[in-house]
Structure formats: structure tokens, C-alpha cells
N, C-alpha and C. Protein backbone atom coordinates (compact mmCIF):
# COMPACT_ATOMS: atom_id res chain seq x y z
N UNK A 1 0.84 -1.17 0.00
CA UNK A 1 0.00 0.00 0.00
C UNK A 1 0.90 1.25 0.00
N UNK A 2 0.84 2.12 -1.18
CA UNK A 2 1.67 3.61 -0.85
C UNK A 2 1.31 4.34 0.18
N UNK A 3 2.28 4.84 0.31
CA UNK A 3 2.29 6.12 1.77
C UNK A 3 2.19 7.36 0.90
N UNK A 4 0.45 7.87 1.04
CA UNK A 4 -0.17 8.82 0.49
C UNK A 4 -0.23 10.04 1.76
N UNK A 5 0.30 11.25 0.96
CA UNK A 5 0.31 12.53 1.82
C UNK A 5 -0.15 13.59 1.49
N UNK A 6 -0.74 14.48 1.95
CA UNK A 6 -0.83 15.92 1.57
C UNK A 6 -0.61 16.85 2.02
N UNK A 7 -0.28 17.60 1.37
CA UNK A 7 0.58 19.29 2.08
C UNK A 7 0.71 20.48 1.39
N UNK A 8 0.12 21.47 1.66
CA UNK A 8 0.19 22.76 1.60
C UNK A 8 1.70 23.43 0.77
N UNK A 9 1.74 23.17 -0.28
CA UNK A 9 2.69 24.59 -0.86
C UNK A 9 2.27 25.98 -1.25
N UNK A 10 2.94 26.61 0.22
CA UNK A 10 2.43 27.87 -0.30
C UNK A 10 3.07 29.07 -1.25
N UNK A 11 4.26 28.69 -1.46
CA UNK A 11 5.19 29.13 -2.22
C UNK A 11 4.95 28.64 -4.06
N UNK A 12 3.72 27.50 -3.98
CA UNK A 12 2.96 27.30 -5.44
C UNK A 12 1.42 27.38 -5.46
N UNK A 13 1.32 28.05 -4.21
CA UNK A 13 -0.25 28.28 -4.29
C UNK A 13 -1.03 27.27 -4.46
N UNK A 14 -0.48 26.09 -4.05
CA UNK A 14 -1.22 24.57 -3.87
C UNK A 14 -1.54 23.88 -3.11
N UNK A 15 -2.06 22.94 -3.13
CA UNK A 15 -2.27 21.98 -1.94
C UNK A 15 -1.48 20.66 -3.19
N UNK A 16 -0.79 19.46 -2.63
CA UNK A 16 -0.22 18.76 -3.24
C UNK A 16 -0.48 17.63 -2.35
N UNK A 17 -0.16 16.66 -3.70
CA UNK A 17 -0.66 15.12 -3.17
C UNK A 17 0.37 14.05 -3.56
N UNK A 18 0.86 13.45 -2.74
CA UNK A 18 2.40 12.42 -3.01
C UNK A 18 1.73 11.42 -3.05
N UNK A 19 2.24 10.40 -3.75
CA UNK A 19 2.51 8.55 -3.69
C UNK A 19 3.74 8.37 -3.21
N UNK A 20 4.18 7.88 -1.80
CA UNK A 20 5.60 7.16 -1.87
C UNK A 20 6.26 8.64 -2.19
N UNK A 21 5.62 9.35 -1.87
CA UNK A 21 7.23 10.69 -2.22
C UNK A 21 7.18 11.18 -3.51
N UNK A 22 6.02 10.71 -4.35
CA UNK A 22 6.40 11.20 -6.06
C UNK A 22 5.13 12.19 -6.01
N UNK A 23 5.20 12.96 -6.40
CA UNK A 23 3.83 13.90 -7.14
C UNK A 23 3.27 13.39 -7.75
N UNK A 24 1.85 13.44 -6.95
CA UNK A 24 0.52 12.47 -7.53
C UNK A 24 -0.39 13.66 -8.59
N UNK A 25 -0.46 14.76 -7.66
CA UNK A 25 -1.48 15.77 -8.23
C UNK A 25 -1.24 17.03 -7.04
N UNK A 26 -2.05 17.97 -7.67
CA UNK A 26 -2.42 19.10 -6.78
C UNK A 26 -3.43 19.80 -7.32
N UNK A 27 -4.03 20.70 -6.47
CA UNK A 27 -5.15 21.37 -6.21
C UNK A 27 -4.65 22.94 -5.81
N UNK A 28 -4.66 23.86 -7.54
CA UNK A 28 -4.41 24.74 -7.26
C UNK A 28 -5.01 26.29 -6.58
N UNK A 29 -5.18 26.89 -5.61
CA UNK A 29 -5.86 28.02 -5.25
C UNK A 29 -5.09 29.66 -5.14
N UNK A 30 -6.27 30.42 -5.01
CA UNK A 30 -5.44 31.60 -4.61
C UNK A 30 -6.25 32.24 -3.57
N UNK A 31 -5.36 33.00 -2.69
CA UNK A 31 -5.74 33.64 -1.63
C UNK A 31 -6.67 35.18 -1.87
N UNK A 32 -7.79 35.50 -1.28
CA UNK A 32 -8.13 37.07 -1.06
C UNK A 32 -8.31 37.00 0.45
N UNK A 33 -8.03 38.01 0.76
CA UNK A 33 -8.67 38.32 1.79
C UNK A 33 -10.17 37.90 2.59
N UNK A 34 -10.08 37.00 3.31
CA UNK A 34 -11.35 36.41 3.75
C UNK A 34 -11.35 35.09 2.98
N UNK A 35 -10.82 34.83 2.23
CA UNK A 35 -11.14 33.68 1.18
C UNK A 35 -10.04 33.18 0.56
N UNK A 36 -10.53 31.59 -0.07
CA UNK A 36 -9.68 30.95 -0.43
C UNK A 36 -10.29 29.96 -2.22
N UNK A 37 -10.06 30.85 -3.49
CA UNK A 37 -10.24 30.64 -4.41
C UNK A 37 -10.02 29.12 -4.70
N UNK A 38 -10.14 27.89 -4.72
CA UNK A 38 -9.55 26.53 -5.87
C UNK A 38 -10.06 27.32 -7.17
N UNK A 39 -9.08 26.86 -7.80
CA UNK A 39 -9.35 27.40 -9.35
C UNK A 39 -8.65 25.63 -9.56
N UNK A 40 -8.49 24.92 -9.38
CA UNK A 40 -7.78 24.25 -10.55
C UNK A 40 -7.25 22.79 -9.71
N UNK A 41 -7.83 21.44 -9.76
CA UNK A 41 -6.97 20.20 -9.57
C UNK A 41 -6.37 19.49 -10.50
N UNK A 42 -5.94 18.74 -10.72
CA UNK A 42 -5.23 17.86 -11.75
C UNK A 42 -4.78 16.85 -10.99
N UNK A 43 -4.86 15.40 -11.60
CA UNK A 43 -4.07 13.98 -10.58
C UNK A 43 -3.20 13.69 -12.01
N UNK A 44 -2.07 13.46 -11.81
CA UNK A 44 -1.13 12.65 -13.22
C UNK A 44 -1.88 11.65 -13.83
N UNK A 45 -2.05 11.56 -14.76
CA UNK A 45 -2.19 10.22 -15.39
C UNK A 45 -2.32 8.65 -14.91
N UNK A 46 -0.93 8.86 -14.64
CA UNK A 46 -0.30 7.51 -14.01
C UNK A 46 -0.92 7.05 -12.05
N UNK A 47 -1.69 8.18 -11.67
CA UNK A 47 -2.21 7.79 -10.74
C UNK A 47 -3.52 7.74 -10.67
N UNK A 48 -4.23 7.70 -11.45
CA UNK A 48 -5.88 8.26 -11.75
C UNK A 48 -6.37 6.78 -11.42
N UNK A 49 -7.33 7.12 -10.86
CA UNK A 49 -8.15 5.59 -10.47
C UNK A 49 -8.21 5.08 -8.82
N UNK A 50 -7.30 5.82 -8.31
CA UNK A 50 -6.90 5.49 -6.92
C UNK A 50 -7.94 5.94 -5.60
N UNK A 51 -8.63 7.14 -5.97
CA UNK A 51 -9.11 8.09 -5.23
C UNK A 51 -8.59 8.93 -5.14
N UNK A 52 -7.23 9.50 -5.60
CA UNK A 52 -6.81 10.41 -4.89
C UNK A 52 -6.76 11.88 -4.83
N UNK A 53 -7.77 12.16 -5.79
CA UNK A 53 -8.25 13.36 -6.35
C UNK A 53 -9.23 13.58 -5.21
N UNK A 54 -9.86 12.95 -4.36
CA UNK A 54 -10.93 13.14 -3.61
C UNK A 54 -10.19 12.94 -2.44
N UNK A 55 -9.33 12.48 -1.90
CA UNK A 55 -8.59 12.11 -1.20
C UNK A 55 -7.92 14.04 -0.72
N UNK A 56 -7.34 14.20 -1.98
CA UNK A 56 -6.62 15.65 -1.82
C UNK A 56 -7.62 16.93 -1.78
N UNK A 57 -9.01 16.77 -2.11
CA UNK A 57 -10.22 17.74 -1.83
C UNK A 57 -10.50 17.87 -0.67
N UNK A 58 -10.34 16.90 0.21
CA UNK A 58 -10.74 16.68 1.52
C UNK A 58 -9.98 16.96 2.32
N UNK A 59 -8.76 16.86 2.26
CA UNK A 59 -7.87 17.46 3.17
C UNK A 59 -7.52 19.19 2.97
N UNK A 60 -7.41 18.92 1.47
CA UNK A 60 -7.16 20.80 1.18
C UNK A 60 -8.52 21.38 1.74
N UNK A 61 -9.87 21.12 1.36
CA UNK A 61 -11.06 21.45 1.66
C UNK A 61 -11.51 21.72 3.36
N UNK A 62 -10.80 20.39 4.09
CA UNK A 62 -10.84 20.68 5.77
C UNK A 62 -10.07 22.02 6.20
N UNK A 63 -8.66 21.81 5.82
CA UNK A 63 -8.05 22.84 6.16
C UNK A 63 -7.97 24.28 5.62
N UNK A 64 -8.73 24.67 4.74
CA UNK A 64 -9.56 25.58 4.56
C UNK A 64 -10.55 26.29 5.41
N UNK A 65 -11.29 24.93 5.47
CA UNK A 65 -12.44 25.07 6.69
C UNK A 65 -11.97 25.52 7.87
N UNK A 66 -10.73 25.31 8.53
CA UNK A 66 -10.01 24.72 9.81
C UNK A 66 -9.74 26.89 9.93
N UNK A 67 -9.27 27.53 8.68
CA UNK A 67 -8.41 28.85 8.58
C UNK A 67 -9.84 29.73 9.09
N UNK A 68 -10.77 29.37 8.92
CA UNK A 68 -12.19 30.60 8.78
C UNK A 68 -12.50 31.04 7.22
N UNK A 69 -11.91 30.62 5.94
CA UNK A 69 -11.58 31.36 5.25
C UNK A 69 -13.09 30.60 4.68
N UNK A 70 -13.28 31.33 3.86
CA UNK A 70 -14.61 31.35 2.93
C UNK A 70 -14.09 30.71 1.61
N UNK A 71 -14.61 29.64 1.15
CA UNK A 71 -14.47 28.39 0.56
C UNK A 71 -15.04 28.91 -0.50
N UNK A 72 -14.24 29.56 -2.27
CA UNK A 72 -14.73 29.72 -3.23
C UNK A 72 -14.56 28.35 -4.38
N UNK A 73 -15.17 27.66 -5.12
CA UNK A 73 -15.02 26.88 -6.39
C UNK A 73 -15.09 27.33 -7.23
N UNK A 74 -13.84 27.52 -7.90
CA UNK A 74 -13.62 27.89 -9.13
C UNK A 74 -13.77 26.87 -9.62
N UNK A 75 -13.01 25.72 -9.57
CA UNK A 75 -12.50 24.53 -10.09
C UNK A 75 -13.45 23.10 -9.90
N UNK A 76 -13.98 22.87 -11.04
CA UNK A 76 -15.22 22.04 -11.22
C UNK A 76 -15.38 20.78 -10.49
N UNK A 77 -14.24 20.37 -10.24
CA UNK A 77 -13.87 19.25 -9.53
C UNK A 77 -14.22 19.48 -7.74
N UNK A 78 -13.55 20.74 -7.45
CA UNK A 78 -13.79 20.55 -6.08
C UNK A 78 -15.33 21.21 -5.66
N UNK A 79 -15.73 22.18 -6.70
CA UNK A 79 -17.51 22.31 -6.55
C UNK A 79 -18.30 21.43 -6.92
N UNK A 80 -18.22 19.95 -7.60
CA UNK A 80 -18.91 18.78 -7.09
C UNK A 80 -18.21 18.07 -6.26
N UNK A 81 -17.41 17.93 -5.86
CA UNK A 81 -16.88 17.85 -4.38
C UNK A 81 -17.97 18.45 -2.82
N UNK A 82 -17.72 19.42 -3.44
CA UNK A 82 -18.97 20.01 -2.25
C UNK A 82 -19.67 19.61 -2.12
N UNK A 83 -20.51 19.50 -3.41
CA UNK A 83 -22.12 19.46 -3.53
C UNK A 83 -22.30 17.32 -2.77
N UNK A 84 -21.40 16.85 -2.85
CA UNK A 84 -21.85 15.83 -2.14
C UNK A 84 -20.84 15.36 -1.08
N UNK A 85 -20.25 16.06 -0.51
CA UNK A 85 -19.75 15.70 0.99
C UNK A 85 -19.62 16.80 1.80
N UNK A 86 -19.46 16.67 3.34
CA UNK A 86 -19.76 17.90 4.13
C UNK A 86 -18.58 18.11 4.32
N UNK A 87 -18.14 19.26 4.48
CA UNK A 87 -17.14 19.47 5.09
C UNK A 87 -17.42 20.22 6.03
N UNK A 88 -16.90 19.78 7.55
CA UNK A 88 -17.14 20.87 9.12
C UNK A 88 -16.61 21.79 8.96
N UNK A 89 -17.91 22.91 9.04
CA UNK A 89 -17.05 24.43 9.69
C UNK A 89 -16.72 25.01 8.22
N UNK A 90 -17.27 24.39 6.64
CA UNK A 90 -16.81 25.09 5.61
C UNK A 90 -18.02 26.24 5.55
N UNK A 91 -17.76 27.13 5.02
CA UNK A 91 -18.62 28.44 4.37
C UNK A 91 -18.01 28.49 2.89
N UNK A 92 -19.19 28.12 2.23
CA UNK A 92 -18.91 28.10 0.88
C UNK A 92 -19.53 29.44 0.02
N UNK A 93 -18.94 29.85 -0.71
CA UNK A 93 -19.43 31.12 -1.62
C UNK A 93 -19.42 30.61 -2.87
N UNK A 94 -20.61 30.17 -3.30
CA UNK A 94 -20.94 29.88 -4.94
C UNK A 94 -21.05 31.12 -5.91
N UNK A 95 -20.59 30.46 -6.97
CA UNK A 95 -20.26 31.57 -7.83
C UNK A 95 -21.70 32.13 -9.05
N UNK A 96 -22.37 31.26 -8.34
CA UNK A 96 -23.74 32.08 -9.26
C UNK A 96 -25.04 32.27 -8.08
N UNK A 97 -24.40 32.60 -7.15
CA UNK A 97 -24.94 33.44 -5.83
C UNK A 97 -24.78 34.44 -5.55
């Protein structure tokens, strides 16, 4: 079983997702004030099938939740993400609201 991780680069404006130490994917966002944009995930190729695209929504998505910051979806992936799992303590701002 790989040793799957995730972690915060904030120096790429990402949240990132390892296999075993290799770059699986990331989940790119940007910061405003009060808020925290995803505009953008991607999983490599070579890891697709695993979960781990949902795997890395959920952790970037908690700790979001965790900051106070107001939870925007840009990125299509993590706004059906939302729409069917909870995340505690998120405040979400939809974009045709």
C-alpha cells in the first residue's frame, strides 16, 4: 500500500498530493482576503483511479475550513466535491450566488 500525503505549498499556491514521495497531483488556489479561491486540480495520469483526487479535496477542503476562510469553487472538480460531501465548519461562496 503507498504512503499517500498531503501538504500545503504555499510558495505554489497549492495543496499537493504524493505517492511514496512522487507527485501524484495538486489542487491549485489563490488567496483574497477572507477567502480561499480553488481554481484548478489535476491527478497525473499515471495515478488516476486510486481516489486520490478526492482524497486531496478533503484534506485541502478541511483545512480551509479549519483557517475561517470562505471556501470559493472555481475549479469544477472541487464544486462537485462540495455538492456531495460535508465538510465541518466550511462556508462556501458559490459563484452564481
Amino acid at each position: 500500500m503507498p504512503d499517500i500525503t498531503v501538504s500545503r505549498n504555499e510558495d505554489a499556491s497549492r495543496y499537493e498530493i504524493h505517492s511514496d514521495g512522487t507527485l501524484a497531483g495538486f489542487a491549485e488556489f489563490e488567496r483574497r482576503p477572507g477567502e480561499i479561491r480553488f481554481t484548478h486540480t489535476e491527478i497525473d495520469h499515471a495515478f488516476q483511479g486510486r481516489g486520490l483526487a478526492g482524497e486531496l479535496a478533503s484534506e485541502a477542503l478541511a483545512e480551509a475550513a479549519a483557517s475561517g476562510d470562505t471556501i470559493v469553487p472555481y475549479c469544477p472538480f472541487i464544486a462537485k466535491y462540495l455538492t456531495e460531501h460535508e465538510i465541518p465548519g466550511a462556508e462556501v461562496r458559490w459563484l452564481n450566488s
